[in-house]
C-alpha atoms as a PDB file:
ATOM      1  CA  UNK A   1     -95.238 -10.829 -10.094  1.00  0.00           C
ATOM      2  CA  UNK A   2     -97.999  -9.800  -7.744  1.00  0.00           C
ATOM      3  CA  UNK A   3     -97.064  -6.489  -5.150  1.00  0.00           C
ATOM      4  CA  UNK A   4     -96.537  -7.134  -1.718  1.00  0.00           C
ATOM      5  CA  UNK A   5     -98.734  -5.262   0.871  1.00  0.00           C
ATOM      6  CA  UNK A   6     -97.515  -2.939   3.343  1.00  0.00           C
ATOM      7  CA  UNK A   7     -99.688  -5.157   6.224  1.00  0.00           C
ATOM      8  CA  UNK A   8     -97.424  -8.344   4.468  1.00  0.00           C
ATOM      9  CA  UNK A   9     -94.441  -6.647   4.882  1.00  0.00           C
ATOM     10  CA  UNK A  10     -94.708  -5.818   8.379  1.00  0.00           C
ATOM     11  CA  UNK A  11     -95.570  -9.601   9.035  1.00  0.00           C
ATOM     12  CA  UNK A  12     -92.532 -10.356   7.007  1.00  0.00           C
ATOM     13  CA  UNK A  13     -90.006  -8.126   9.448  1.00  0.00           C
ATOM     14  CA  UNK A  14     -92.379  -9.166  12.498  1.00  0.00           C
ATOM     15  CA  UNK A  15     -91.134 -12.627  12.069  1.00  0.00           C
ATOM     16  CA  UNK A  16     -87.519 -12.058  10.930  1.00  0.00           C
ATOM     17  CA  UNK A  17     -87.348  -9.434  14.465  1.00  0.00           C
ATOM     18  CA  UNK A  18     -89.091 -12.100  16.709  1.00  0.00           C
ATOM     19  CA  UNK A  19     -87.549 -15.627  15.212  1.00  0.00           C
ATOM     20  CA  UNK A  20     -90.891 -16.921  15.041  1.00  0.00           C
ATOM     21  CA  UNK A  21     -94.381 -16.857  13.760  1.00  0.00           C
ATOM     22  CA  UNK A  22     -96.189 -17.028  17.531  1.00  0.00           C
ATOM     23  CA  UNK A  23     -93.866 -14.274  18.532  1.00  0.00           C
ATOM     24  CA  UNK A  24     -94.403 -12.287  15.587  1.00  0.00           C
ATOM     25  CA  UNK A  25     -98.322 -12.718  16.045  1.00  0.00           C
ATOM     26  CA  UNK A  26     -98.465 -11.518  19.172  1.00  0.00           C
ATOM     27  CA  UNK A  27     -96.504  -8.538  18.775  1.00  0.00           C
ATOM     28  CA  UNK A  28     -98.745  -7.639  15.712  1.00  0.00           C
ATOM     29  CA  UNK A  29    -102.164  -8.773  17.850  1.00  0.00           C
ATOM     30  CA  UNK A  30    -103.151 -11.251  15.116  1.00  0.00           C
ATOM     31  CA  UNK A  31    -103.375 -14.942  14.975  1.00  0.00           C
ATOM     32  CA  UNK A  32    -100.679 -17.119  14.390  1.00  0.00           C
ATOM     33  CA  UNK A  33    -102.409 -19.060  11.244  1.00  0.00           C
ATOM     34  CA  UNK A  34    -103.104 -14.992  10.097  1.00  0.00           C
ATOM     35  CA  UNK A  35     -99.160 -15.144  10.313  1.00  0.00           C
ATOM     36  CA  UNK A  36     -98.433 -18.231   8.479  1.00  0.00           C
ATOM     37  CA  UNK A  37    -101.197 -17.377   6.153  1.00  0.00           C
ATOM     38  CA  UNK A  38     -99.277 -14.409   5.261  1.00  0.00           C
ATOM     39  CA  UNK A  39     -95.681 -15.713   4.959  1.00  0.00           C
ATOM     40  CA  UNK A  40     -97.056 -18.272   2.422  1.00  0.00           C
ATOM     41  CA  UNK A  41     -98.693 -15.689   0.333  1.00  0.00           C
ATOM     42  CA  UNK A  42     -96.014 -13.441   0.343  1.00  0.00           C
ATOM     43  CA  UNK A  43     -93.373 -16.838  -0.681  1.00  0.00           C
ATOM     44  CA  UNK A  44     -95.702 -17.735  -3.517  1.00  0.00           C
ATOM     45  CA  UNK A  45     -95.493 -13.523  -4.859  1.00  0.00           C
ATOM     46  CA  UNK A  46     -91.814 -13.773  -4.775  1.00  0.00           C
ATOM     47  CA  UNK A  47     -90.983 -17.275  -5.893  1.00  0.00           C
ATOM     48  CA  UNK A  48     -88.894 -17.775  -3.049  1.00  0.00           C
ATOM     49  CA  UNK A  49     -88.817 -19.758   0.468  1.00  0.00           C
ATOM     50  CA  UNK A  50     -88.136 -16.574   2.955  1.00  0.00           C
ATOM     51  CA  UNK A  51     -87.644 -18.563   6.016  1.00  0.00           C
ATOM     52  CA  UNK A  52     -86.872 -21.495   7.478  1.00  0.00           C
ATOM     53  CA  UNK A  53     -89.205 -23.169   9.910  1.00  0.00           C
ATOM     54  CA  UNK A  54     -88.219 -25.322  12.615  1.00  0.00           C
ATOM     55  CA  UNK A  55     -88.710 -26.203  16.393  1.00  0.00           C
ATOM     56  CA  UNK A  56     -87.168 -23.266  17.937  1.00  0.00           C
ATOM     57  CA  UNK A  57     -88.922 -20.863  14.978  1.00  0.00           C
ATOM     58  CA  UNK A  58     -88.390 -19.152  12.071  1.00  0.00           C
ATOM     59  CA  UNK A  59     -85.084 -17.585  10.706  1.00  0.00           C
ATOM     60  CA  UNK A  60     -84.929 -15.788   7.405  1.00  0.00           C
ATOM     61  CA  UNK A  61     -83.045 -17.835   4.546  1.00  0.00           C
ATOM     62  CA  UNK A  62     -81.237 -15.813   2.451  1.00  0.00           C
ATOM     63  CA  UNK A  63     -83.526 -14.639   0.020  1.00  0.00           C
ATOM     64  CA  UNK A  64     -85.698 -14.007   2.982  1.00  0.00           C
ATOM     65  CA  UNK A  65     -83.321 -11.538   4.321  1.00  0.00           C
ATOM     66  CA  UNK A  66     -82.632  -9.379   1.359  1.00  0.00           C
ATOM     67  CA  UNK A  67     -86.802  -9.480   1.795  1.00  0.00           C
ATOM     68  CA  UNK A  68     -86.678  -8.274   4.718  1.00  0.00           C
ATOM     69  CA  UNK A  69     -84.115  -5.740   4.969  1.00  0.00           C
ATOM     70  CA  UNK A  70     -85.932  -3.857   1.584  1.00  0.00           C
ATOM     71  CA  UNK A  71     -89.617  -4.513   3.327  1.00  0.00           C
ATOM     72  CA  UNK A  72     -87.962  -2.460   6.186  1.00  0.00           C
ATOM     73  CA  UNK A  73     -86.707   0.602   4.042  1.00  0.00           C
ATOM     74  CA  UNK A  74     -89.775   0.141   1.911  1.00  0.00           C
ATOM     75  CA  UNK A  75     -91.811   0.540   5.342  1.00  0.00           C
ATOM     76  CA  UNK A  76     -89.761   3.392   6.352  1.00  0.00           C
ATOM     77  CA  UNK A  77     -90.702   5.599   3.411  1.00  0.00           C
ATOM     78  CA  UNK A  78     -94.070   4.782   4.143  1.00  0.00           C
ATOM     79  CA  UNK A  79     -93.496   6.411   7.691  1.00  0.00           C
ATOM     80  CA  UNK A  80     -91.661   9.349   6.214  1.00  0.00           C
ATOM     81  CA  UNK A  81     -94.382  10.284   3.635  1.00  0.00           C
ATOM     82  CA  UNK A  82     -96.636  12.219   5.935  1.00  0.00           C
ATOM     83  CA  UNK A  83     -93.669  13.925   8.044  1.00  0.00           C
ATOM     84  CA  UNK A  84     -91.981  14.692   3.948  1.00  0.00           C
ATOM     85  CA  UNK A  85     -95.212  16.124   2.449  1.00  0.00           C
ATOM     86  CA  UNK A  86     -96.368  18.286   5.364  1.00  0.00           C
ATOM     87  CA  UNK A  87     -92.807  19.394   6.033  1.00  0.00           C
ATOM     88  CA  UNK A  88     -92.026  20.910   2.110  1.00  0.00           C
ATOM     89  CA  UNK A  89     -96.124  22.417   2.234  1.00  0.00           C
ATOM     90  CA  UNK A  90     -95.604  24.573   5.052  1.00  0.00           C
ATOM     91  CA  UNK A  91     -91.918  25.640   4.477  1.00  0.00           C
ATOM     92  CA  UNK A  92     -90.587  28.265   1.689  1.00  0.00           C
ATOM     93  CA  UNK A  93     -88.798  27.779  -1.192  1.00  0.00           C
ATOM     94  CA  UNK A  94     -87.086  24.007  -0.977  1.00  0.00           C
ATOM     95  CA  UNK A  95     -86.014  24.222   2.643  1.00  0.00           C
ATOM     96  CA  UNK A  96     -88.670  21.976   4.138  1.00  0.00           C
ATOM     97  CA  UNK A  97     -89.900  22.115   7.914  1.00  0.00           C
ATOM     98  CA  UNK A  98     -88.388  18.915   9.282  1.00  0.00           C
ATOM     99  CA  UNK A  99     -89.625  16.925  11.725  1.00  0.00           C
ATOM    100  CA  UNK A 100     -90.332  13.086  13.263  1.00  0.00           C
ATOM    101  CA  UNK A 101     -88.150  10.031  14.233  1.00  0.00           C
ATOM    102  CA  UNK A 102     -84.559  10.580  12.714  1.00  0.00           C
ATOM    103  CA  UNK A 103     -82.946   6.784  13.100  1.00  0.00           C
ATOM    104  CA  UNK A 104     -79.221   7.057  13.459  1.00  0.00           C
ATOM    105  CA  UNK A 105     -76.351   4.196  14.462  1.00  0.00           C
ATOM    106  CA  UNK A 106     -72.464   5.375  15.082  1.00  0.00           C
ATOM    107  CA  UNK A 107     -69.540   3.679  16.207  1.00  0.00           C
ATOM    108  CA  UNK A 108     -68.801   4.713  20.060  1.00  0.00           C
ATOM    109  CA  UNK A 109     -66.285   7.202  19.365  1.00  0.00           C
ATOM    110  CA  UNK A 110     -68.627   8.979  16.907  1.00  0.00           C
ATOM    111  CA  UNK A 111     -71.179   8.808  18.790  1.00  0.00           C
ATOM    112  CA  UNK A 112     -69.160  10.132  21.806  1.00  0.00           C
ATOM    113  CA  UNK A 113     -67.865  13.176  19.364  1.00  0.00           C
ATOM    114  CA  UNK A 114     -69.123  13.974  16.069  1.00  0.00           C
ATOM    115  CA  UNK A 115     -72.943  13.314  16.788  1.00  0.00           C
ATOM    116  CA  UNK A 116     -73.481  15.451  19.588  1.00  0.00           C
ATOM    117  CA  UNK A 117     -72.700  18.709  18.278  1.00  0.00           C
ATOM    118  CA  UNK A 118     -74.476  17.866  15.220  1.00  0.00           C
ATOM    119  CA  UNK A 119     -77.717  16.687  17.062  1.00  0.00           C
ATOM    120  CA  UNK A 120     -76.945  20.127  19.155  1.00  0.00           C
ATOM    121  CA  UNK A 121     -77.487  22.288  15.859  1.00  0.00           C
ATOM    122  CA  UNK A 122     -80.039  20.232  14.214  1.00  0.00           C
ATOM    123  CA  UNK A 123     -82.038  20.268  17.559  1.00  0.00           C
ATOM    124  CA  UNK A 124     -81.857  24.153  17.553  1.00  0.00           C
ATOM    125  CA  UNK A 125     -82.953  24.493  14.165  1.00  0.00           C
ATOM    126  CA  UNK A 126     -85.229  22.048  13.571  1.00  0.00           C
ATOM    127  CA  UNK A 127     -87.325  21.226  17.071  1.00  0.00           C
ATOM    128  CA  UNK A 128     -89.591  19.148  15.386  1.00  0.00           C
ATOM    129  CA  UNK A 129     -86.663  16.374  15.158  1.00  0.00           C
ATOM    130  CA  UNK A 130     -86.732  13.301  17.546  1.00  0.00           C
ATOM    131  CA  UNK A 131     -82.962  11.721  16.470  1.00  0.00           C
ATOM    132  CA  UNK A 132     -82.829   7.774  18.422  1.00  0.00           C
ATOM    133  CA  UNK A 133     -79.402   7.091  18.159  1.00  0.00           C
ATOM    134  CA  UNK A 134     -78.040   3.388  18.900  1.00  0.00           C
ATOM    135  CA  UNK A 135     -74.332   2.617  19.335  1.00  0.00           C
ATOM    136  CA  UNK A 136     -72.972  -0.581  16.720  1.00  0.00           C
ATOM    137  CA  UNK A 137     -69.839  -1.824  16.830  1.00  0.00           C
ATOM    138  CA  UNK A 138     -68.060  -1.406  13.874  1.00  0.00           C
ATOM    139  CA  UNK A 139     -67.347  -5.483  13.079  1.00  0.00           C
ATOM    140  CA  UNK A 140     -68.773  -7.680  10.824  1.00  0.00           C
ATOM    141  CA  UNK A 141     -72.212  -5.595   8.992  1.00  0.00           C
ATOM    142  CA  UNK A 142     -71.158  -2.713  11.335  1.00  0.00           C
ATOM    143  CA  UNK A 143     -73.609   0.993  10.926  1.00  0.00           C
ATOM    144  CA  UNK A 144     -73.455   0.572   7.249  1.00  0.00           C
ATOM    145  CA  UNK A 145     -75.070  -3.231   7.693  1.00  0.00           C
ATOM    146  CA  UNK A 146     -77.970  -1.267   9.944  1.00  0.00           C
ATOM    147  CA  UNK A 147     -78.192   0.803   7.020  1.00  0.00           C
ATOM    148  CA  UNK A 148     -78.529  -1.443   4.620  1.00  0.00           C
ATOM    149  CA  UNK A 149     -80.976  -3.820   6.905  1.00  0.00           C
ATOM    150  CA  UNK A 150     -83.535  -0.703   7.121  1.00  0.00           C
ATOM    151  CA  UNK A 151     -82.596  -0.394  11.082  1.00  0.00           C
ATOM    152  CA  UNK A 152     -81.310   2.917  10.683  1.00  0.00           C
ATOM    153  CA  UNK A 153     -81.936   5.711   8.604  1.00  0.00           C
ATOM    154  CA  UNK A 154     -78.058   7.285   8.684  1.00  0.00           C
ATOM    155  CA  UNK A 155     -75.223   5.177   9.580  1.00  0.00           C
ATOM    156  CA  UNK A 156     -71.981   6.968  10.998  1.00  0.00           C
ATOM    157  CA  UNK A 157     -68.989   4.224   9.707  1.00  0.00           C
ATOM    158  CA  UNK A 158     -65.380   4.075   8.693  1.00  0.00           C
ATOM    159  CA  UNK A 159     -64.546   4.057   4.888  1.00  0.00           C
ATOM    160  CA  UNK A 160     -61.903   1.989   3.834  1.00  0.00           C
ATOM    161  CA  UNK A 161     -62.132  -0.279   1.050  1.00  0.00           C
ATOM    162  CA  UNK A 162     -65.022  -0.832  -1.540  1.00  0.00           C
ATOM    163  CA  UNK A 163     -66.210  -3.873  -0.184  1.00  0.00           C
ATOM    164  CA  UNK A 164     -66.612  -2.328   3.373  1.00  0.00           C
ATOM    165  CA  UNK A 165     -69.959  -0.879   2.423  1.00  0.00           C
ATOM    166  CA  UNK A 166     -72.774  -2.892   1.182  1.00  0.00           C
ATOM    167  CA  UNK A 167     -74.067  -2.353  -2.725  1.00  0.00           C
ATOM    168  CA  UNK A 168     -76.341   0.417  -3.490  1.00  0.00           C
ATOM    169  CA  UNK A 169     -75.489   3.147  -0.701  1.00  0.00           C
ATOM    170  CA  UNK A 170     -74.799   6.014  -0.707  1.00  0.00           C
ATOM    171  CA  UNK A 171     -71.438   7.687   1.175  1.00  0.00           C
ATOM    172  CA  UNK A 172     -69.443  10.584   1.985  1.00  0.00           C
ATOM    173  CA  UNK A 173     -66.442  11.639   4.166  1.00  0.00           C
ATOM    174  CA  UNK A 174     -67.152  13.517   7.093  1.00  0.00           C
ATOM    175  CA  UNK A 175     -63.474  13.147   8.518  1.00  0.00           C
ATOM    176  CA  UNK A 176     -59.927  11.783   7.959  1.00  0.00           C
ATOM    177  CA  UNK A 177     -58.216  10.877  11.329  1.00  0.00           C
ATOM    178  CA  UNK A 178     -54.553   9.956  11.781  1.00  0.00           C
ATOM    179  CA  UNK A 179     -54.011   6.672  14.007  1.00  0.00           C
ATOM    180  CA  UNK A 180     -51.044   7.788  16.894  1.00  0.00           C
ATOM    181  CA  UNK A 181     -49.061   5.947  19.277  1.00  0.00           C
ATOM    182  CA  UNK A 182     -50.530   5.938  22.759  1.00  0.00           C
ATOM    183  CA  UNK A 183     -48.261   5.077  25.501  1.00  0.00           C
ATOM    184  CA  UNK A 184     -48.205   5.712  29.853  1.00  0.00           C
ATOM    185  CA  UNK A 185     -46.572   9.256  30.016  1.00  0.00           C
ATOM    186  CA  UNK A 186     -43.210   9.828  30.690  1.00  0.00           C
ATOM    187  CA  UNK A 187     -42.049   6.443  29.895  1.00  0.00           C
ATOM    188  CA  UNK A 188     -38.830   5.986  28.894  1.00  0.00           C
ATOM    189  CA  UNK A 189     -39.081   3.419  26.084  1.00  0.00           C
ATOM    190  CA  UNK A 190     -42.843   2.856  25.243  1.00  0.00           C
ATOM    191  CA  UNK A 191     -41.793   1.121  22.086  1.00  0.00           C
ATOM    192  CA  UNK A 192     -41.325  -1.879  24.197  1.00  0.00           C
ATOM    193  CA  UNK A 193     -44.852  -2.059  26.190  1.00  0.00           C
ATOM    194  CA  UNK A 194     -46.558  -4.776  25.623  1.00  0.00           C
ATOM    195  CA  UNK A 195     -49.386  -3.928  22.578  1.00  0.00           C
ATOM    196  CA  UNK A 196     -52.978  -2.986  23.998  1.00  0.00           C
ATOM    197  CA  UNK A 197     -55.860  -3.628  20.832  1.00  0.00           C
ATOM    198  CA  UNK A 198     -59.889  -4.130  20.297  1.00  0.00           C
ATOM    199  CA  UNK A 199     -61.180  -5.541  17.424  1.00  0.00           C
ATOM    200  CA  UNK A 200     -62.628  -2.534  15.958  1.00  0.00           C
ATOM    201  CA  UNK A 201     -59.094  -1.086  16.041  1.00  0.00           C
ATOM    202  CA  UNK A 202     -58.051  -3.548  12.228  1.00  0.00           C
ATOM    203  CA  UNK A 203     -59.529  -1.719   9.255  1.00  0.00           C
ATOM    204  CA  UNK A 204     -58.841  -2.362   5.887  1.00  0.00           C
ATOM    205  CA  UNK A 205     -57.314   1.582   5.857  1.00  0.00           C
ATOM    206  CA  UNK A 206     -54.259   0.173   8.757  1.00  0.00           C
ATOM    207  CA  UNK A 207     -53.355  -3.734   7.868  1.00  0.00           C
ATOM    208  CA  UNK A 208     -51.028  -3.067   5.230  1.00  0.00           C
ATOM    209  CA  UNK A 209     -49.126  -0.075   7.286  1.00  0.00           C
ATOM    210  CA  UNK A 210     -49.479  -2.869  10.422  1.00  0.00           C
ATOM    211  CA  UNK A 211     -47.611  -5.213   8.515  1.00  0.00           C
ATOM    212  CA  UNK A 212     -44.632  -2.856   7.528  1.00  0.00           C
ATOM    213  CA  UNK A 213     -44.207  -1.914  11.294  1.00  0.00           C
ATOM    214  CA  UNK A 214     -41.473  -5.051  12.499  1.00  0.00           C
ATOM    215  CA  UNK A 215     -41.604  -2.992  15.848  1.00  0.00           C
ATOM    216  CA  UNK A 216     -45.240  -3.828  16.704  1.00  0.00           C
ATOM    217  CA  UNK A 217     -45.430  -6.822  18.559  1.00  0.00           C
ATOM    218  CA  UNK A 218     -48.670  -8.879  18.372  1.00  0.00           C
ATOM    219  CA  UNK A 219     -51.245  -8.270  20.714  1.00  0.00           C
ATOM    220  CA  UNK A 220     -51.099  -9.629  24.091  1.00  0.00           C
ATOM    221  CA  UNK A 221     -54.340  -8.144  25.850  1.00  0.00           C
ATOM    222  CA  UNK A 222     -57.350  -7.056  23.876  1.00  0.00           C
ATOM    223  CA  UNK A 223     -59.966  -4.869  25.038  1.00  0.00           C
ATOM    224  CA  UNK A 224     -63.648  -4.678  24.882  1.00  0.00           C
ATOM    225  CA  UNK A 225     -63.345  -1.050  23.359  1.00  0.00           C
ATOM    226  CA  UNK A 226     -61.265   1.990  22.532  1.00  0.00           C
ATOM    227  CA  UNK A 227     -61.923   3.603  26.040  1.00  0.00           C
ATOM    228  CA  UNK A 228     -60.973   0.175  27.885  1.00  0.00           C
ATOM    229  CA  UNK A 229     -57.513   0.405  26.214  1.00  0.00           C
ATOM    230  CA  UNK A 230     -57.362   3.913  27.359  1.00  0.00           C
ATOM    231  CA  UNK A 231     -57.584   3.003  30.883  1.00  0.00           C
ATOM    232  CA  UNK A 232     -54.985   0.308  30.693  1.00  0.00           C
ATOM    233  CA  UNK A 233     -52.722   2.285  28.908  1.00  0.00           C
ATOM    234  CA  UNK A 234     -52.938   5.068  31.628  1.00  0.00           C
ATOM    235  CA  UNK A 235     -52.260   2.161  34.162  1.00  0.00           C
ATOM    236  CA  UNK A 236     -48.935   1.571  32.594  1.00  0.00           C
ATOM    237  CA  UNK A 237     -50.304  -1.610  31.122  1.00  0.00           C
ATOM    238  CA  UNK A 238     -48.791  -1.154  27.556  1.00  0.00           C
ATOM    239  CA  UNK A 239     -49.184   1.367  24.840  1.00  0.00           C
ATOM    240  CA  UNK A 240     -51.600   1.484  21.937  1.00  0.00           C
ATOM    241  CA  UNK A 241     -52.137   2.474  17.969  1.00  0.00           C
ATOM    242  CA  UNK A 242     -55.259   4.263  18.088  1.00  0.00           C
ATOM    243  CA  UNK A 243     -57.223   7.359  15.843  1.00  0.00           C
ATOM    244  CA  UNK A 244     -58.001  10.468  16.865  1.00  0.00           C
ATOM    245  CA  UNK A 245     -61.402  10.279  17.679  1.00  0.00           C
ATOM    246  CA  UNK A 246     -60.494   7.491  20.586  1.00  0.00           C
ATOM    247  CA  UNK A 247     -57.968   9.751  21.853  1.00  0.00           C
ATOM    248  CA  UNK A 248     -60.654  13.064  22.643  1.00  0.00           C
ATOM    249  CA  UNK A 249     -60.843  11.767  25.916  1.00  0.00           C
ATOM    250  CA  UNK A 250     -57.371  11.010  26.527  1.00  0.00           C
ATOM    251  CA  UNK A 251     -56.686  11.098  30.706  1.00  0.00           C
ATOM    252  CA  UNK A 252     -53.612  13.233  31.887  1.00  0.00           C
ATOM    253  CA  UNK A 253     -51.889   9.992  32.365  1.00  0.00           C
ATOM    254  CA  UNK A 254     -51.232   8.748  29.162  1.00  0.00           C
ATOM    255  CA  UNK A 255     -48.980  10.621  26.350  1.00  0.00           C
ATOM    256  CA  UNK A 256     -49.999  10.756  22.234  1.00  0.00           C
ATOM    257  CA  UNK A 257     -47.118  10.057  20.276  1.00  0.00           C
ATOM    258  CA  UNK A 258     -46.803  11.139  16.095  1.00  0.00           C
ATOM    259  CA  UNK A 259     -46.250   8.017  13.604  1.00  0.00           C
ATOM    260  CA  UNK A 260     -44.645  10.062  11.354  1.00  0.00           C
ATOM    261  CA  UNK A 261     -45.682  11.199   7.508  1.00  0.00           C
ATOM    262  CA  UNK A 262     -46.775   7.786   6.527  1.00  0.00           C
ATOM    263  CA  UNK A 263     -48.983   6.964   9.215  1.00  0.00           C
ATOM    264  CA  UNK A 264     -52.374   5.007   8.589  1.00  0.00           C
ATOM    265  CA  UNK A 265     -55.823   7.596   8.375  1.00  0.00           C
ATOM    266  CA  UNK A 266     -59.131   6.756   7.845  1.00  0.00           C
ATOM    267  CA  UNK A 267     -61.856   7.878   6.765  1.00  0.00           C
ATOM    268  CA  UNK A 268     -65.441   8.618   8.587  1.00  0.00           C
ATOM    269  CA  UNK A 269     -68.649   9.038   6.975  1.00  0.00           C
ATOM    270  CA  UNK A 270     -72.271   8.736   6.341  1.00  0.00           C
ATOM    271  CA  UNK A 271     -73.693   5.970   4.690  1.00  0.00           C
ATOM    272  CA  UNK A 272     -77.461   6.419   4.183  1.00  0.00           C
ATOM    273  CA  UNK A 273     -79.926   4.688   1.392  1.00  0.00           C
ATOM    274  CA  UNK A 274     -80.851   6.244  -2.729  1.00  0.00           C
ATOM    275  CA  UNK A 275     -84.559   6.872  -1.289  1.00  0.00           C
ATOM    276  CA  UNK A 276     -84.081   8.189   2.605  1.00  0.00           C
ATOM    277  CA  UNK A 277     -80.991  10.404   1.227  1.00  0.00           C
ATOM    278  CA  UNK A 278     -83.187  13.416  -0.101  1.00  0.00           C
ATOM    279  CA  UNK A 279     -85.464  13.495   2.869  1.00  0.00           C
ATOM    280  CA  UNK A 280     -85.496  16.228   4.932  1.00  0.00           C
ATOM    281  CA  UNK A 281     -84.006  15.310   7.942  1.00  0.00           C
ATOM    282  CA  UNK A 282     -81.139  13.335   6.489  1.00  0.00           C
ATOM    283  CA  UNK A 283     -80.468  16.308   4.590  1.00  0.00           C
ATOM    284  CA  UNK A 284     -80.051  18.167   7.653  1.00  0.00           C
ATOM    285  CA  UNK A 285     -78.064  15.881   9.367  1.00  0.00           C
ATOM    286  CA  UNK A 286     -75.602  15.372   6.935  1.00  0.00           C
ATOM    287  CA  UNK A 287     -75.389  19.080   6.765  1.00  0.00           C
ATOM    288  CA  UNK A 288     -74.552  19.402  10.534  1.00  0.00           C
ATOM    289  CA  UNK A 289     -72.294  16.830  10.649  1.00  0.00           C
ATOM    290  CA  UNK A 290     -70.609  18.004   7.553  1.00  0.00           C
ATOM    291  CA  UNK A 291     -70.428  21.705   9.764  1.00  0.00           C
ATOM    292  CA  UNK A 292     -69.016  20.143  12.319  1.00  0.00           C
ATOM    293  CA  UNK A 293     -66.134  19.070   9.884  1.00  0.00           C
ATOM    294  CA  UNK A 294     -65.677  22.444   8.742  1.00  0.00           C
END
């Protein structure tokens, strides 16, 4: 099978980021038959249709978007090269001088309290670092997805189950938090509140505790996010189940409550990819976050 181009890549991930080939020839500055031209050269190299045309535009079938999420990563390496080489000529011994674009996505509460620090340390020692961080809820594909998708270079995401992380990353534990009961202070019986949830709250790590617990009532108001049901709980709306990264910012008005010995705890961690995971900046990253554990 012939090699695709780096130029046939980027119209590949042009069109799958735009939905269509006009889009994705203007942000490239080429023509739109340049585009097409392209896509069908890069179908007939792979043996496979890679997107679906149609009225509204182009969306990537699913061959097309395991294409595109390796023409991403394959992309990024290419952007890394110069940044990788440079960095281990001028450095001693194995260290590396790191520097350029670090991509990173986290949760909210991660990126609330475990990135900053980190970013804090790495910033210090390593100047030459630009980190863009974007915030991902943790549903569905979730910061191991971005990962995976060649969005982001690092991923901060919950670890639960196998399955919760795409094939072919790479992980490690960064944190183990203990869920608690969250409830308006001072009341009297907060067992009884009605139940405040989001739906990042579920992970594979809590359903089978949830379903042991005949004193949880189903939810009867669900929140946008962890920090929403930590206002309404202070309000005296209803208590909560939440881990200990949501509860950092806890107000004076609400009260954390122990679940006992066999209370849920997850996990938190890094997810990155085989080929960005011995790059320099990763590196660093995961060693400041896994200081910040420490």
């Amino acid at each position: 099978m012939a090699e695709l181009a780096p130029q046939e890549l980027r119209v590949l991930v042009a069109v799958a980021d735009t939905g269509g080939f006009s889009a994705a020839a203007a942000a490239l500055g080429v023509s739109q038959s340049a585009v097409s031209h392209s896509v069908r050269g890069s179908e007939g190299k792979v043996g496979a249709v890679l997107f679906e045309r149609g009225r509204s535009g182009a969306s990537p079938t699913p061959a097309g978007e395991r294409a595109v999420a390796l023409g991403r990563r394959i992309l990024r390496l290419y952007e890394v090269l110069g940044a990788e080489a440079r960095g281990a000529a001028r450095a001693p011994a194995g260290q590396g001088v790191v520097e350029g674009v670090l991509r990173v996505a986290a949760f909210r509460s991660a990126a609330l309290h475990l990135l900053p620090p980190a970013l804090e340390r790495l910033a210090a020692l390593h100047p030459g670092i630009r980190p863009e961080v974007r915030v991902v809820r943790e549903l569905g594909a979730g910061t191991a997805g971005e990962v995976a998708a060649g969005r982001a270079d690092l991923g901060i995401a919950t670890l639960g189950a196998r399955e919760d992380v795409p094939p072919g990353l790479l992980t490690g534990v960064l944190a183990e938090e203990a869920y608690a009961l969250v409830h308006p202070a001072g009341h009297p019986d907060p067992k009884a509140l009605p139940l405040l949830d989001w739906d990042e709250n579920c992970g594979s790590y809590t359903r089978a505790w949830w379903r042991s617990q005949d004193w949880i009532p189903r939810a009867t108001v669900k929140a946008e996010d962890d920090a929403m049901v930590l206002t309404m709980v202070g309000r005296g709306l209803g208590m909560a189940i939440m881990p200990e990264l949501s509860l950092r910012e806890a107000p004076d008005t609400v009260e954390i409550t122990a679940l006992g010995p066999r209370r849920p705890v997850r996990q938190v961690g890094y997810v990155t990819t085989p080929e960005l995971a011995s790059t320099l900046a990763v590196r660093a990253l995961i060693r400041e976050l896994r200081a910040e554990k420490a």
